[in-house]
C-alpha atoms as a PDB file:
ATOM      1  CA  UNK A   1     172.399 -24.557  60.714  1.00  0.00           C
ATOM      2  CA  UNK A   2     170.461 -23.910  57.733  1.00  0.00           C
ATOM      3  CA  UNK A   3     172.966 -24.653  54.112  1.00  0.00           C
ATOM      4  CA  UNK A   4     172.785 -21.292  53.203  1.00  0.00           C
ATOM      5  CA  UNK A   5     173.867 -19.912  56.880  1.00  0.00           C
ATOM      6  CA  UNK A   6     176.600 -22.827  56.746  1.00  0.00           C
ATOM      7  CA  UNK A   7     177.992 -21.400  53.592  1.00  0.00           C
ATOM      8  CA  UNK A   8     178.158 -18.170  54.067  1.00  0.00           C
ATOM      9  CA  UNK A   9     179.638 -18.440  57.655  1.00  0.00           C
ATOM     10  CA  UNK A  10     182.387 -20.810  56.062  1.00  0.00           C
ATOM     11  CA  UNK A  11     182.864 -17.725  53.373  1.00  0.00           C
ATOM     12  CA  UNK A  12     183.679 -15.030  55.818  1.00  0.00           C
ATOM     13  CA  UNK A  13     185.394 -17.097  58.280  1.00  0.00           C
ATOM     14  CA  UNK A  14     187.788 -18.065  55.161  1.00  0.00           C
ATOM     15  CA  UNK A  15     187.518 -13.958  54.202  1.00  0.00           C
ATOM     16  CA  UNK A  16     188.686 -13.022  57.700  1.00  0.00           C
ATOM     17  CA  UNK A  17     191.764 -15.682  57.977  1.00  0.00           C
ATOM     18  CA  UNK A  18     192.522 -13.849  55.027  1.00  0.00           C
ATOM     19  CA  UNK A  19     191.992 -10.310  56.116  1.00  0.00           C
ATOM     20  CA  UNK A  20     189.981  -9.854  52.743  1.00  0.00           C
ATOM     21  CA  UNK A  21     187.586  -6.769  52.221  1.00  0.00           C
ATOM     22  CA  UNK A  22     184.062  -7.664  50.051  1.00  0.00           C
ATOM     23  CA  UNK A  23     185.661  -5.833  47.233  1.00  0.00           C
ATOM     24  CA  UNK A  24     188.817  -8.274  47.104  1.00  0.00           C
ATOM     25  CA  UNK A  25     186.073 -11.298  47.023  1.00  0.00           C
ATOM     26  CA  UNK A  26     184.207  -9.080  44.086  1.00  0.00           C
ATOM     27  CA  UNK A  27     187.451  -8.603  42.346  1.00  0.00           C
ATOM     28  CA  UNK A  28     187.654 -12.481  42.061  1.00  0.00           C
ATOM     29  CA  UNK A  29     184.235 -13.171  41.411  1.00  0.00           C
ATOM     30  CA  UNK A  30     184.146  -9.951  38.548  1.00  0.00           C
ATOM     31  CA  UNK A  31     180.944  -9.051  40.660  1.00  0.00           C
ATOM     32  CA  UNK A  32     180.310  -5.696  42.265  1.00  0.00           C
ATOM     33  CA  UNK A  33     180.840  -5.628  45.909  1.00  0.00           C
ATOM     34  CA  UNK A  34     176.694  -5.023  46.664  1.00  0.00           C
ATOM     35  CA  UNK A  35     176.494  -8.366  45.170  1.00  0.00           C
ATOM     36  CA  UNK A  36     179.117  -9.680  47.304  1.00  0.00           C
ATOM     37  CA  UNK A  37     177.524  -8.558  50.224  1.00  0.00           C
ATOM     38  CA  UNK A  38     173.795  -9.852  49.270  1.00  0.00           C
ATOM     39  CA  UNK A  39     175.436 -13.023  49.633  1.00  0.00           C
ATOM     40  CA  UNK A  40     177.264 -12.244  52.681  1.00  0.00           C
ATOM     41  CA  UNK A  41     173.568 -11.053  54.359  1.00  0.00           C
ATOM     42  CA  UNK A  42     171.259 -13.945  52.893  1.00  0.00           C
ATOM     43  CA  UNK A  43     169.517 -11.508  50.530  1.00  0.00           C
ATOM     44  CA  UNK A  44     171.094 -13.746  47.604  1.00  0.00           C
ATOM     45  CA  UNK A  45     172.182 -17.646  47.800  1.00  0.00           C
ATOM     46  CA  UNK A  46     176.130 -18.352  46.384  1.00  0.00           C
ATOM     47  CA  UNK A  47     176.644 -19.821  43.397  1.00  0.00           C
ATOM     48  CA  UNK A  48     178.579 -22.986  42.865  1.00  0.00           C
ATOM     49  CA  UNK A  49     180.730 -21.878  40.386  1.00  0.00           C
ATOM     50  CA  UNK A  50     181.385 -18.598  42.627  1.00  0.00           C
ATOM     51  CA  UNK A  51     182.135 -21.155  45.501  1.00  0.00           C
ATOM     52  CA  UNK A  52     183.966 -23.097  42.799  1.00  0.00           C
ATOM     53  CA  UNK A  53     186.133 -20.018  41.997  1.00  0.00           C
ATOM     54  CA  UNK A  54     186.978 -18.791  45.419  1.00  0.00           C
ATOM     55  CA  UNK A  55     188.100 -22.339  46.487  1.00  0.00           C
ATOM     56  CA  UNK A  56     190.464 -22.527  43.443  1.00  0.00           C
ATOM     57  CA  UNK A  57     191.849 -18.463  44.148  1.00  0.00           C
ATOM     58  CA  UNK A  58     192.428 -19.707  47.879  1.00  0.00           C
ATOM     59  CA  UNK A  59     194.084 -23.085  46.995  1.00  0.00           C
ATOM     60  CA  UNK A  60     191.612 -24.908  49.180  1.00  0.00           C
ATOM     61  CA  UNK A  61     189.175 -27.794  48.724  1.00  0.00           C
ATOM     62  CA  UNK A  62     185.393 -26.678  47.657  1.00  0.00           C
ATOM     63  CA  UNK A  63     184.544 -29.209  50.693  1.00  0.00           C
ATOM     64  CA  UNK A  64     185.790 -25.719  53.431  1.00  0.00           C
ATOM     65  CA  UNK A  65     183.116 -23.447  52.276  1.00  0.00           C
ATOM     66  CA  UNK A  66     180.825 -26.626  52.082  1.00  0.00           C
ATOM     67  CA  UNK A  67     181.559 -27.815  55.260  1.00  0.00           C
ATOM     68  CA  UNK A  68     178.335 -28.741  57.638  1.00  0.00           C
ATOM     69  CA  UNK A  69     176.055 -28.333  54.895  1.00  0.00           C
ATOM     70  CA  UNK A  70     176.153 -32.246  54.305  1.00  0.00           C
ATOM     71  CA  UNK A  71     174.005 -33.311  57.024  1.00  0.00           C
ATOM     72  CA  UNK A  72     170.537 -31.576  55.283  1.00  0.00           C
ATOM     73  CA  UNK A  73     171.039 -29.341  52.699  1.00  0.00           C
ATOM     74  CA  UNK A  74     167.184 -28.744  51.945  1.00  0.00           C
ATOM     75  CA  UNK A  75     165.778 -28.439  55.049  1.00  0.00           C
ATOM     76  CA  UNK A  76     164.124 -25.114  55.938  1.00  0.00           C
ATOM     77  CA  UNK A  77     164.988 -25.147  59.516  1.00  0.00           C
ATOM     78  CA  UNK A  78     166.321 -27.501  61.989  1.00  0.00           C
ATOM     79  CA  UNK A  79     165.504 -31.188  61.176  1.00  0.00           C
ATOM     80  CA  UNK A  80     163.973 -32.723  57.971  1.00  0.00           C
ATOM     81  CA  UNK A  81     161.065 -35.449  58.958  1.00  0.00           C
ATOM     82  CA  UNK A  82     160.648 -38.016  56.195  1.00  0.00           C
ATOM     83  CA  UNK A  83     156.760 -38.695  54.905  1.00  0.00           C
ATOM     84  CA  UNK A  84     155.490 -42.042  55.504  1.00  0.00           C
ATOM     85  CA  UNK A  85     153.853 -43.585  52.281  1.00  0.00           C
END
């Protein structure tokens, strides 16, 4: 799964154990809640310091909403193939 994807599937899965609305994310972020959901859609990327905030709210490690992204973070789609020199 693309980063982006990853990140914002960890999001709302952490949003929905939560039972929280867009505007209680946009509340904590001191966004609007369109902006919320641009992010929620893939219109706009997060912002680590907006991933950095919800994970301090929610008392839990930056590493949830970050989870699965390690593997490839850049990669466009599926798997990155390295360049021979």
């Amino acid at each position: 799964m693309r980063y982006s994807k990853q990140v914002r599937a960890n999001v709302m899965a952490e949003m929905g154990r939560r039972e929280l609305r867009q505007m209680d994310v946009a509340e904590i972020l001191k966004i609007s809640q369109n902006n919320v959901s641009r992010r929620l859609h893939g219109a706009v990327d997060w912002k680590l310091g907006e991933l950095l905030r919800l994970a301090q709210v929610w008392e839990i490690p930056l590493a949830t909403l970050l989870n699965g992204t390690e593997d490839d973070p850049f990669a466009p789609n599926g798997e990155a193939k390295a360049v021979e020199a």
